[in-house]
C-alpha atoms as a PDB file:
ATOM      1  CA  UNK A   1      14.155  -0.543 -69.815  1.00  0.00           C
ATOM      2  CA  UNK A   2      17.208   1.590 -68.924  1.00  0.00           C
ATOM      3  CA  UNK A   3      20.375   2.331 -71.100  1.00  0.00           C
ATOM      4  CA  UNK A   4      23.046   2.534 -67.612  1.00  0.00           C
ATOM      5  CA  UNK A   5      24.921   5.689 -67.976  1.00  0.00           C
ATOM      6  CA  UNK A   6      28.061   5.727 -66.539  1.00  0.00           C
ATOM      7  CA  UNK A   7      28.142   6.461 -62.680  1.00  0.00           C
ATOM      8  CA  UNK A   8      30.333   9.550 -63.327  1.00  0.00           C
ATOM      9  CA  UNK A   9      27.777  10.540 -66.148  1.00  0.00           C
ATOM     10  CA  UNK A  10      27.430  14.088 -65.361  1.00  0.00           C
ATOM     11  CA  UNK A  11      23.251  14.559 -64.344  1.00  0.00           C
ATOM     12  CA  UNK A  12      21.154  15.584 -67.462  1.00  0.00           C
ATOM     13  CA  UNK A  13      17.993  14.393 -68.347  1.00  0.00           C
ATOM     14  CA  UNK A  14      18.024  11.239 -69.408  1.00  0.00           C
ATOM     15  CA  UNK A  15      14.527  10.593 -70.419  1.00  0.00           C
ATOM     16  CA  UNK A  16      16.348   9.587 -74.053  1.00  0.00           C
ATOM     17  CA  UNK A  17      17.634   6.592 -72.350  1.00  0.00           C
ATOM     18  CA  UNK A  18      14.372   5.048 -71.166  1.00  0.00           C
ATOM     19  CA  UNK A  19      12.182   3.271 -73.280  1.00  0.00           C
ATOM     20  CA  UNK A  20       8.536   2.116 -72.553  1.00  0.00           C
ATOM     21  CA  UNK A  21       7.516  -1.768 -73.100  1.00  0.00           C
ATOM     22  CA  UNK A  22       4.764  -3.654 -72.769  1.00  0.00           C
ATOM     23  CA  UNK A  23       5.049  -5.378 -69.668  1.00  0.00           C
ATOM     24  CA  UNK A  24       3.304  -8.817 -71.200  1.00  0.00           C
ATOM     25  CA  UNK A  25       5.738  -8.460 -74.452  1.00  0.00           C
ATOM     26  CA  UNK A  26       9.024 -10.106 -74.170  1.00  0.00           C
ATOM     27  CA  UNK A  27      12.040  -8.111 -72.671  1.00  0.00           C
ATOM     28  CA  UNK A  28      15.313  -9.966 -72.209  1.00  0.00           C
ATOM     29  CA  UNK A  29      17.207 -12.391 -74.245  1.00  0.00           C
ATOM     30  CA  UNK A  30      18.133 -15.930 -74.068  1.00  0.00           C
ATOM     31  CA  UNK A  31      21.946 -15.235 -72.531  1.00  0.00           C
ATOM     32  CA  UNK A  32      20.429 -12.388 -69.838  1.00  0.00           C
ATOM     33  CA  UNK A  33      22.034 -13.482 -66.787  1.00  0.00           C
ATOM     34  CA  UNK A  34      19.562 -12.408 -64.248  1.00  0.00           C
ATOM     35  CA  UNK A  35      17.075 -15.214 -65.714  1.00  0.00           C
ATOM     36  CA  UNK A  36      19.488 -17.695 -65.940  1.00  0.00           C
ATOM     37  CA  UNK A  37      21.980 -16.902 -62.842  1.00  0.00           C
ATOM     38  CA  UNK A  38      20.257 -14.285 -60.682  1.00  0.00           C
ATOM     39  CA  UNK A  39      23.263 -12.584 -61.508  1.00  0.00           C
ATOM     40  CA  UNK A  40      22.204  -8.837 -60.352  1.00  0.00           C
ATOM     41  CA  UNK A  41      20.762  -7.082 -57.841  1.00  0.00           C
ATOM     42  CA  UNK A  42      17.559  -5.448 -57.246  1.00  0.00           C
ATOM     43  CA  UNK A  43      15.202  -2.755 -55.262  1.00  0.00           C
ATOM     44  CA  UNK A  44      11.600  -3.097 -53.987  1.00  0.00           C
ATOM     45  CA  UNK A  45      10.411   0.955 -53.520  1.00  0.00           C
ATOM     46  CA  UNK A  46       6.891   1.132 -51.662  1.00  0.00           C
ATOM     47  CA  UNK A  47       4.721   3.477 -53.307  1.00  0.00           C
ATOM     48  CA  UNK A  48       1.813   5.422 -51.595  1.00  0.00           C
ATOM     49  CA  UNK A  49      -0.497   7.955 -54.242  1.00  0.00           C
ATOM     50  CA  UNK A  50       1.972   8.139 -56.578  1.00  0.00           C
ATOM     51  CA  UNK A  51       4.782   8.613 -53.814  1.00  0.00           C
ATOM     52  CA  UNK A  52       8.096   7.058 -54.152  1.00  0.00           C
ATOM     53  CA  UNK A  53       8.856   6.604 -50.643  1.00  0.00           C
ATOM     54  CA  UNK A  54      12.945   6.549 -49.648  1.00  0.00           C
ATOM     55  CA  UNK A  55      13.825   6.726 -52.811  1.00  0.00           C
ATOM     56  CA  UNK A  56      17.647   7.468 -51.729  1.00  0.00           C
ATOM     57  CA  UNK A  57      17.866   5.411 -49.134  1.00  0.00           C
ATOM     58  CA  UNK A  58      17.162   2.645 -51.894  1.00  0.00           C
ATOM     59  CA  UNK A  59      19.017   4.072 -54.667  1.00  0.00           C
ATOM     60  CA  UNK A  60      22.440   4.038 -51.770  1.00  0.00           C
ATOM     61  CA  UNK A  61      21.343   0.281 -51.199  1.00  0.00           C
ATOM     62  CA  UNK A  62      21.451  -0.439 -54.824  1.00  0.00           C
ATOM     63  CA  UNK A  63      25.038   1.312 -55.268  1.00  0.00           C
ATOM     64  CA  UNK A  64      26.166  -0.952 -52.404  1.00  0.00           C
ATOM     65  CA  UNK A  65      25.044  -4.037 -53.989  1.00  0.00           C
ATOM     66  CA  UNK A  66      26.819  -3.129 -57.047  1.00  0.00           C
ATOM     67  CA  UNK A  67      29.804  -2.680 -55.035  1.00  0.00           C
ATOM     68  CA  UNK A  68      29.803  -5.802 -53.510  1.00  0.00           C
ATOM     69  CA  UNK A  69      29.123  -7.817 -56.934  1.00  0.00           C
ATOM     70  CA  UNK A  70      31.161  -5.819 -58.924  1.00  0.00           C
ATOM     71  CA  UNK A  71      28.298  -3.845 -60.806  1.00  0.00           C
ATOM     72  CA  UNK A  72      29.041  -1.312 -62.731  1.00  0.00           C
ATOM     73  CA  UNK A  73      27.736   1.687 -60.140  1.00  0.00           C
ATOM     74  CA  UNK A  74      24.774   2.879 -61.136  1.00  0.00           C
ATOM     75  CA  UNK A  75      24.205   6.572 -62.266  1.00  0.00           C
ATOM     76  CA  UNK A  76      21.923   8.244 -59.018  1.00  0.00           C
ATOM     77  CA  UNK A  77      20.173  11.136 -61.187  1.00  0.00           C
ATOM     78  CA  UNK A  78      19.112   8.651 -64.233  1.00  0.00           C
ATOM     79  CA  UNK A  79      17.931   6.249 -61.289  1.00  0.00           C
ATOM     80  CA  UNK A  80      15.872   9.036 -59.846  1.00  0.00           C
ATOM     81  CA  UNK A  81      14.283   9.802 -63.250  1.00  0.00           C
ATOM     82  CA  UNK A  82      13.395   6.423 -63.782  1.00  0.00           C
ATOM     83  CA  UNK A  83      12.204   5.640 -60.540  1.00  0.00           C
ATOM     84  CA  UNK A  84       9.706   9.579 -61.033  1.00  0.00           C
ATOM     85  CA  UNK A  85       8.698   7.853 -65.202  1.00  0.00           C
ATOM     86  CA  UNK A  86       7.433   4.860 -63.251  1.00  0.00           C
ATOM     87  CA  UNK A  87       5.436   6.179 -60.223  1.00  0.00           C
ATOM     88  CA  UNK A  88       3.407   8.307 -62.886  1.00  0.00           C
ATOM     89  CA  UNK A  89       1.926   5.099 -63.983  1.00  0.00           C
ATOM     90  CA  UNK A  90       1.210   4.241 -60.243  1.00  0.00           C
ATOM     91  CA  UNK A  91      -2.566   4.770 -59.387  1.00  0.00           C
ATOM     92  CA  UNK A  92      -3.870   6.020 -55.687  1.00  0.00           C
ATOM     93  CA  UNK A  93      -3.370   3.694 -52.978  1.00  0.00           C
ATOM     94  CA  UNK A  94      -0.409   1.235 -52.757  1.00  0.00           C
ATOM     95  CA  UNK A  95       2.029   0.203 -55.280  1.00  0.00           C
ATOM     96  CA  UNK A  96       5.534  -1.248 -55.571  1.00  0.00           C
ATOM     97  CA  UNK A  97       8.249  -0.223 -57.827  1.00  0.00           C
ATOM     98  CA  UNK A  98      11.324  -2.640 -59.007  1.00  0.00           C
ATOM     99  CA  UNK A  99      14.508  -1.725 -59.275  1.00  0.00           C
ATOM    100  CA  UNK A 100      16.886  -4.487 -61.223  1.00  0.00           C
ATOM    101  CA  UNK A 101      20.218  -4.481 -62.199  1.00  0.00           C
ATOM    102  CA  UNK A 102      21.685  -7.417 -63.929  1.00  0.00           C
ATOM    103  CA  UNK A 103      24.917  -8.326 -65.131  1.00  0.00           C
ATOM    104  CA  UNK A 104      23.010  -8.886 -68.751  1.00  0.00           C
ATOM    105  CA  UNK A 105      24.078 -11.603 -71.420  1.00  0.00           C
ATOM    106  CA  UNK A 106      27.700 -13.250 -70.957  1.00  0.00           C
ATOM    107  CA  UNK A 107      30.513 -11.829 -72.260  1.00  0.00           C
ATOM    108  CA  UNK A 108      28.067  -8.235 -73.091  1.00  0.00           C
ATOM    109  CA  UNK A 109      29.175  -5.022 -73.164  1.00  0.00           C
ATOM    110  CA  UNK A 110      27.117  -3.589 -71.147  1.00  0.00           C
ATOM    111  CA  UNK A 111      24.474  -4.433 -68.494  1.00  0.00           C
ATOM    112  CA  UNK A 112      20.354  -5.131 -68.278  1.00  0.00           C
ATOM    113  CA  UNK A 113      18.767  -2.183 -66.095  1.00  0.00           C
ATOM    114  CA  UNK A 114      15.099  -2.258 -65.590  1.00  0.00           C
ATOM    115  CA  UNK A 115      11.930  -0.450 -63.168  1.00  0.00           C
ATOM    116  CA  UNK A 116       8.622  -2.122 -62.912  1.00  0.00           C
ATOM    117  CA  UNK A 117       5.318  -0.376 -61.195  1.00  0.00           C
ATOM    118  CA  UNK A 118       2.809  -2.695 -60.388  1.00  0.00           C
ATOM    119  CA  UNK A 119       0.114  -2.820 -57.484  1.00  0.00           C
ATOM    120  CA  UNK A 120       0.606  -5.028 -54.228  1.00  0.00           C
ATOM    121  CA  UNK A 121      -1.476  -7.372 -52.145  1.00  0.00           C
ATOM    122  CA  UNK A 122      -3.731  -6.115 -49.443  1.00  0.00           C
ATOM    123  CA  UNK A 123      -1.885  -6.276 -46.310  1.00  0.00           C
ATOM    124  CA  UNK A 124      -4.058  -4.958 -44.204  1.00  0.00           C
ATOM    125  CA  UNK A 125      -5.039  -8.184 -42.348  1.00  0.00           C
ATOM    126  CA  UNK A 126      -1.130  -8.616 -41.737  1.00  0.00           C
ATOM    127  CA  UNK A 127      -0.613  -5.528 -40.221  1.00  0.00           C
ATOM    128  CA  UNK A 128      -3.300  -6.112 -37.764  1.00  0.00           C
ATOM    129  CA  UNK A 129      -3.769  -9.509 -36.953  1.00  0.00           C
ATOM    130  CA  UNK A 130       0.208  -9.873 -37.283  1.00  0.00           C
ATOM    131  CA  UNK A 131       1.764 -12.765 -37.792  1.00  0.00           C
ATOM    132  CA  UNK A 132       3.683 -16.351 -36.699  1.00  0.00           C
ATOM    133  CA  UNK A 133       7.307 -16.987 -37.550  1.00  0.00           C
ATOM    134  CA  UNK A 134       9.474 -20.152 -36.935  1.00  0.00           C
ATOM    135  CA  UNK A 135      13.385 -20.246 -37.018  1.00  0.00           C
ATOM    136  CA  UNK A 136      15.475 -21.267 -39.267  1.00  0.00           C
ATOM    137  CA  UNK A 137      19.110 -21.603 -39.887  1.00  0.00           C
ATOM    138  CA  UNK A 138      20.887 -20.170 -42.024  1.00  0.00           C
ATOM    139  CA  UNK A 139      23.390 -22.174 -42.185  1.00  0.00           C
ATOM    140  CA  UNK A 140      26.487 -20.135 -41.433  1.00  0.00           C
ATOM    141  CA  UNK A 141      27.851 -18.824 -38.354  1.00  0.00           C
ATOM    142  CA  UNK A 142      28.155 -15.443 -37.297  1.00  0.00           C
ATOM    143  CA  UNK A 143      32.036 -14.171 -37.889  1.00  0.00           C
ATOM    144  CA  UNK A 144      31.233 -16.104 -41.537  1.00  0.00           C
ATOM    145  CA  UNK A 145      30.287 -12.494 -43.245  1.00  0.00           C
ATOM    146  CA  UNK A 146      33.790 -11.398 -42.349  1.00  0.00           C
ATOM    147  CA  UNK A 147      35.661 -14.890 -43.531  1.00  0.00           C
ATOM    148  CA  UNK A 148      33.604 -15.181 -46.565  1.00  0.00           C
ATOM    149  CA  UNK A 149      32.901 -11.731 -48.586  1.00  0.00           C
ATOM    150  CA  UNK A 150      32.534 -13.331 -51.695  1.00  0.00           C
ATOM    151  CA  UNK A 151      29.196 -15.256 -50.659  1.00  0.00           C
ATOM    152  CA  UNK A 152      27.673 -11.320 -50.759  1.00  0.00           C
ATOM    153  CA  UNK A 153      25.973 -11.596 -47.438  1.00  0.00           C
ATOM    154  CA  UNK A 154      24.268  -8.324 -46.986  1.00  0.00           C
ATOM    155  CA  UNK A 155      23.795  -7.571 -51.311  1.00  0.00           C
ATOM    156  CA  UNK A 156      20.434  -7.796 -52.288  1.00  0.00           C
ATOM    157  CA  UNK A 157      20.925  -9.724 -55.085  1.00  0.00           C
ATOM    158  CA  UNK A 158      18.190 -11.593 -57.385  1.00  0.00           C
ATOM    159  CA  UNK A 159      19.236 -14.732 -56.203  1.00  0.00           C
ATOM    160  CA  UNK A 160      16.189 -15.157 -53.773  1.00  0.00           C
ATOM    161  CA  UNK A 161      15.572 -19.103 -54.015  1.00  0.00           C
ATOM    162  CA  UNK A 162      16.723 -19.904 -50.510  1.00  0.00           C
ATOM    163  CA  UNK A 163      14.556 -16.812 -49.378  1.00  0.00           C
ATOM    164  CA  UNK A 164      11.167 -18.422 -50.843  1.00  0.00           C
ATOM    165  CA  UNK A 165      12.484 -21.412 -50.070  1.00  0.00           C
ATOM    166  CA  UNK A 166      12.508 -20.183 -46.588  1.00  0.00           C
ATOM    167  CA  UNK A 167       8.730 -19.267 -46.669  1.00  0.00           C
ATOM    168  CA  UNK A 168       7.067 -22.614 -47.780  1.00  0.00           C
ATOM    169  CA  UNK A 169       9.040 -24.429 -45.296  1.00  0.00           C
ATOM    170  CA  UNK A 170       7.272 -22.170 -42.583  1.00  0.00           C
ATOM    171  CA  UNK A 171       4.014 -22.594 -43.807  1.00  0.00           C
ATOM    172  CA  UNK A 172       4.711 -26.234 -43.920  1.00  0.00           C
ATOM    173  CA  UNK A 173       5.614 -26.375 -40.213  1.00  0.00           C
ATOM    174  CA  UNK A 174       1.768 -24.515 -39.739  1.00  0.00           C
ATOM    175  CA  UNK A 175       3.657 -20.380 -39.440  1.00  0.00           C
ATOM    176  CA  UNK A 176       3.352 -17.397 -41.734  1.00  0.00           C
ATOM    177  CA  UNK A 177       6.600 -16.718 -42.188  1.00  0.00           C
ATOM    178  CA  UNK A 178      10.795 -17.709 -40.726  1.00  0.00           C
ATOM    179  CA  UNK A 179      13.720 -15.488 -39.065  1.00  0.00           C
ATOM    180  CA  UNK A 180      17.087 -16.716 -40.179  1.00  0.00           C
ATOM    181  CA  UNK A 181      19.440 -17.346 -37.542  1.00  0.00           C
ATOM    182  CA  UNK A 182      22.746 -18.189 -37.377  1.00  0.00           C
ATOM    183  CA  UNK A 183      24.701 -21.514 -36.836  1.00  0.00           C
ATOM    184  CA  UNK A 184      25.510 -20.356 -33.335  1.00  0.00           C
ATOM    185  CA  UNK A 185      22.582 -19.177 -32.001  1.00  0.00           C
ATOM    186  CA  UNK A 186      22.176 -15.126 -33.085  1.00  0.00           C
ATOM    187  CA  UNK A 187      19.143 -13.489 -34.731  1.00  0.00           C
ATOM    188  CA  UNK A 188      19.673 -12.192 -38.697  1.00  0.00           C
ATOM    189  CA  UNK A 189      16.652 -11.317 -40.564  1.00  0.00           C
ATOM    190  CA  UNK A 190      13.589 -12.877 -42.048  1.00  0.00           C
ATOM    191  CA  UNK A 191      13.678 -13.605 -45.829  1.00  0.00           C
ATOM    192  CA  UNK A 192      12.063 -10.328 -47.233  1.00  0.00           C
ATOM    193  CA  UNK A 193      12.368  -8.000 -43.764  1.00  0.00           C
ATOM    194  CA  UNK A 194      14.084  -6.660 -40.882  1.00  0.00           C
ATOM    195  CA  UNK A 195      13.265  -7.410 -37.724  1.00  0.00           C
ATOM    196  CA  UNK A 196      12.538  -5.031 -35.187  1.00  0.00           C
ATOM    197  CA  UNK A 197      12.598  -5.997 -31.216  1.00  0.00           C
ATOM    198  CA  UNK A 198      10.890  -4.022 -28.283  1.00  0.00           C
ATOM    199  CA  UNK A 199      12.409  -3.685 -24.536  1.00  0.00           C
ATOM    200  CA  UNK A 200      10.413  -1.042 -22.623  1.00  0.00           C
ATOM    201  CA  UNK A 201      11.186   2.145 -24.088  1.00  0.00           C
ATOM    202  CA  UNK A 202      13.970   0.566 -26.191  1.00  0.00           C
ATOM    203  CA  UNK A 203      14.000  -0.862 -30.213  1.00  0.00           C
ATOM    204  CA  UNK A 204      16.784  -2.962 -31.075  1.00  0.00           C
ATOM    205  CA  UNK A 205      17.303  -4.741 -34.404  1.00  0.00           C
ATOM    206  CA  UNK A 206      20.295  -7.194 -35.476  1.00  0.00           C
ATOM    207  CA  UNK A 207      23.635  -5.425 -36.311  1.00  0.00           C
ATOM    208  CA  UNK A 208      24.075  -5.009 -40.109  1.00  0.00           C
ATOM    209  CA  UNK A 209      27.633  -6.524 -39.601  1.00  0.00           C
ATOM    210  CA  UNK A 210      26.880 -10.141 -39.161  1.00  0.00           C
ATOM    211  CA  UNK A 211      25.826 -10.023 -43.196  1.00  0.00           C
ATOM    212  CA  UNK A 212      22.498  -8.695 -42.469  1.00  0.00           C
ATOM    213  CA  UNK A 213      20.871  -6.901 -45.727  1.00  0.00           C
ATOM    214  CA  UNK A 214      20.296  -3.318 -43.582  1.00  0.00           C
ATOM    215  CA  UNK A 215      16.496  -2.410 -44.109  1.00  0.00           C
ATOM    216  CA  UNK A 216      15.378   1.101 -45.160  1.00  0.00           C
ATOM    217  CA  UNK A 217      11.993   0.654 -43.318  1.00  0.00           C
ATOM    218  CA  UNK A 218      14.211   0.251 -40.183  1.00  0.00           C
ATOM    219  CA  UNK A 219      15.822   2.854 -40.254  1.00  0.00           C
ATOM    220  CA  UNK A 220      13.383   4.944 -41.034  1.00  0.00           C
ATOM    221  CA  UNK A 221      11.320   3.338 -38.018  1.00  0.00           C
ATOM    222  CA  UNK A 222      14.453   4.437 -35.900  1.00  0.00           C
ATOM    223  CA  UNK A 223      14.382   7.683 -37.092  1.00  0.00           C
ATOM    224  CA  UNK A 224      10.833   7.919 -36.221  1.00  0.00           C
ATOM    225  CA  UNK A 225      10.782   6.390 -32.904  1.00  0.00           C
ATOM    226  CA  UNK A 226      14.184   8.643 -31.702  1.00  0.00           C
ATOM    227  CA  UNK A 227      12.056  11.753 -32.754  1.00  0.00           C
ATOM    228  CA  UNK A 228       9.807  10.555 -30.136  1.00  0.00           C
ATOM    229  CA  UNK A 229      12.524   9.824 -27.314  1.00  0.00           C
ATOM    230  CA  UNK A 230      12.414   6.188 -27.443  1.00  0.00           C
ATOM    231  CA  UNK A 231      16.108   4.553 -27.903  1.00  0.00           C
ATOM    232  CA  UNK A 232      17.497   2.409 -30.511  1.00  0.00           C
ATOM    233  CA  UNK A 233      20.125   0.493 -30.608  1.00  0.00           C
ATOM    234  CA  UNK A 234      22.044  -2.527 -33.125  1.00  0.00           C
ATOM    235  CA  UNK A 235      23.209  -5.464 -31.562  1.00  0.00           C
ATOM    236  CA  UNK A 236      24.073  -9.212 -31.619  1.00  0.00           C
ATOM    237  CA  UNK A 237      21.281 -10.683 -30.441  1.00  0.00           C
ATOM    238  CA  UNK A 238      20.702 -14.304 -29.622  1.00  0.00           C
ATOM    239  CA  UNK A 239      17.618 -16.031 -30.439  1.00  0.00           C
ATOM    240  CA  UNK A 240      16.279 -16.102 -26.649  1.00  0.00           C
ATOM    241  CA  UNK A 241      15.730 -12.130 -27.185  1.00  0.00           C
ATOM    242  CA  UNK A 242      12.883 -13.296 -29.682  1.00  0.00           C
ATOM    243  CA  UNK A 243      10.387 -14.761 -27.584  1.00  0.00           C
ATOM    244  CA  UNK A 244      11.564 -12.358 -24.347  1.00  0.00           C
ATOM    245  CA  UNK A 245      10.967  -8.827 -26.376  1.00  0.00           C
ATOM    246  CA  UNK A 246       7.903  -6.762 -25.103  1.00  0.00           C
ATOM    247  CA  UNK A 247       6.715  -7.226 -28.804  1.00  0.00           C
ATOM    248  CA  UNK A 248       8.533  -7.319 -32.377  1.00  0.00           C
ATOM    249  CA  UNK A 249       7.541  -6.601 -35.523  1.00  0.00           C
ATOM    250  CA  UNK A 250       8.778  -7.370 -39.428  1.00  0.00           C
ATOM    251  CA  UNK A 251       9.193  -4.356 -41.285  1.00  0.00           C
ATOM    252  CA  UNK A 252       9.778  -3.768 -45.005  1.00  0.00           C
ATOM    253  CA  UNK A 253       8.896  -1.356 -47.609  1.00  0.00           C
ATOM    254  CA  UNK A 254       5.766  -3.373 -49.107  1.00  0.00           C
ATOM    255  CA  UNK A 255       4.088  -5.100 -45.924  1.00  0.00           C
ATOM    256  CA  UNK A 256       5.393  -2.302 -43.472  1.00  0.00           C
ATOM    257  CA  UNK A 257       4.969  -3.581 -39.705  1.00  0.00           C
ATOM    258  CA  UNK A 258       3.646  -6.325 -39.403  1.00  0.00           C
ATOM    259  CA  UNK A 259       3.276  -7.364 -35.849  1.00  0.00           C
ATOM    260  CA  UNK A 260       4.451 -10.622 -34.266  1.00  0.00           C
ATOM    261  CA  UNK A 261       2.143 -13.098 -32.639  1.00  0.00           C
ATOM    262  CA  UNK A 262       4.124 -16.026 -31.680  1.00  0.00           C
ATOM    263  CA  UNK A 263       7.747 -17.423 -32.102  1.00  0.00           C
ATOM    264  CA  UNK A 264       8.368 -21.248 -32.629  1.00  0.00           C
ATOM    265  CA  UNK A 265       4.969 -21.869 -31.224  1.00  0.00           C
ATOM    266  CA  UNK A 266       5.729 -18.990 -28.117  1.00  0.00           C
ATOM    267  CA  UNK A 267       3.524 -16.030 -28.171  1.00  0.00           C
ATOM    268  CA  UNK A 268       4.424 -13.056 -28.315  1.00  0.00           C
ATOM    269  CA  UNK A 269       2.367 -10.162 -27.290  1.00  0.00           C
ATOM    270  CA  UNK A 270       0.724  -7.886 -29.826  1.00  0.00           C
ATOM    271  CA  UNK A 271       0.700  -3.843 -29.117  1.00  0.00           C
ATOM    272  CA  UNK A 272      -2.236  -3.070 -31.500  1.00  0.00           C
ATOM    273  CA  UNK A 273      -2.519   0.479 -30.965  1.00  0.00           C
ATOM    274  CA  UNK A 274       1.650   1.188 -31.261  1.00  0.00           C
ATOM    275  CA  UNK A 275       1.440  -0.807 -34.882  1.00  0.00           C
ATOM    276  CA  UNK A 276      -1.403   1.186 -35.990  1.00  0.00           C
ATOM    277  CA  UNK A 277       0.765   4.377 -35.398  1.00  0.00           C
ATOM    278  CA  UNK A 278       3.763   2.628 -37.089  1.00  0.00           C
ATOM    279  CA  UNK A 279       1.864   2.494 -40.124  1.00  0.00           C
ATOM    280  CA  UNK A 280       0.011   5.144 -39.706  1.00  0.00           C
ATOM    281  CA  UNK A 281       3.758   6.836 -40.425  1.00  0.00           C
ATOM    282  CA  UNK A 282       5.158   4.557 -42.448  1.00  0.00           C
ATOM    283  CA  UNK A 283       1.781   5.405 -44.954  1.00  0.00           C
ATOM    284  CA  UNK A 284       2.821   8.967 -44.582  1.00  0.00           C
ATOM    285  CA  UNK A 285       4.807  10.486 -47.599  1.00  0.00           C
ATOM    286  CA  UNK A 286       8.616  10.017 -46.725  1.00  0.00           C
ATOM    287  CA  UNK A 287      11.495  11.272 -48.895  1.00  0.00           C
END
């Protein structure tokens, strides 16, 4: 558990202000808000040996989805410590660490701050054999981010029902997984990654403007591939672009690239080699 300094708390060590618990022991209260509102916000940090990766690409996400729920902003340097405490307790191979930060009890002075560290699934199977996505709508149309701010389109908040929601109904209509699209037609993201489009010697992913939570894996997938000479690009893309990319992949910082094999039922072709070098990076310690 964290005590959240101030954001203008000048950086110290704040090791006093973490303590240790029992992960089966109980940790919140009746009243915490994140249980029974998933009022907060959160972080998912992949972890490979012991190695935090884009740890301040994540900790600029979380300050931004304070922002836009009116969270107190969190403290970077007391972030960073906690997010260093818990990848000591992270063994070799993969983990994930949590980052949450609720709005705590009602009417408290003060707000619930939290890190986990646990171990992940074994995605390797994913990563190769890639996977099948249907569409799904969102529900909104595009220009709605702009007309509607307070429906915090593009926070990552804890309120993830509709996401898993999102997942059984694709595995009920016989995929692996959805991409949310938009009332009119345009590509968004898939409930826990980016999405990440091929054309030649091109990458394109949906612009973070149409209330699209931006993806650190993505960008640092476009960092990678413009060190190589490919270009990148962000636009509004409509849902034909799906099934007529060269080949597409989800990214995100626990599965990494996972390739796509088919669309609604379309297939879509699989670059096995070009995946294995994406995570071949993406497994690579990254700052």
């Amino acid at each position: 558990m964290i005590d959240p300094a101030p954001s203008d708390a000048p950086d110290r060590d704040f090791s006093d202000t973490f303590t240790d618990l029992d992960p089966s022991a109980p940790a919140l209260t009746v009243g915490e808000l994140s249980t029974q509102r998933g009022d907060g916000i959160f972080e998912s940090i992949g972890v490979v040996d012991g190695h935090p990766q884009e740890v301040e690409p994540h900790l600029s996400r979380l300050a931004h989805s304070a922002h836009l729920c009116d969270l107190p902003a969190p403290q970077p340097e007391q972030w960073r410590q906690a997010i260093a405490a818990a990848a000591k307790a992270c063994g070799p191979g993969e983990s994930v660490i949590k980052l949450i930060l609720s709005r705590g009890v009602e009417h408290g002075p003060t707000p619930t701050a939290w890190v986990t560290a646990a171990g992940v699934a074994d995605f390797a199977r994913v990563r190769t054999e890639g996977v099948a996505l249907v569409t799904l709508d969102r529900g909104y149309a595009s220009d709605v981010p702009a007309r509607a701010p307070w429906l915090l389109l593009g926070a990552k908040t804890l309120s993830y029902a509709v996401n898993m929601a999102a997942i059984r109904e694709a595995k009920r209509r016989g995929a692996d997984d959805a991409v949310f699209v938009t009332s009119d037609g345009y590509i968004l993201e898939a409930p826990t990654a980016s999405i990440i489009l091929r054309r030649g010697d091109e990458f394109v992913t949906p612009a973070p403007s149409g209330g699209i939570l931006q993806g650190t894996t993505q960008m640092s997938v476009f960092d990678h591939l413009e060190a190589q000479g490919f270009r990148t690009a962000y636009e509004t893309l409509p849902v034909s672009a799906l099934t007529e990319a060269d080949n597409a992949w989800l990214v995100s910082s626990v599965r990494l690239a996972a390739p796509i094999r088919a669309i609604d039922g379309v297939p879509v072709a699989v670059d096995t080699g070009f995946t294995v070098a994406l995570n071949e990076y993406l497994l690579s310690p990254r700052d």
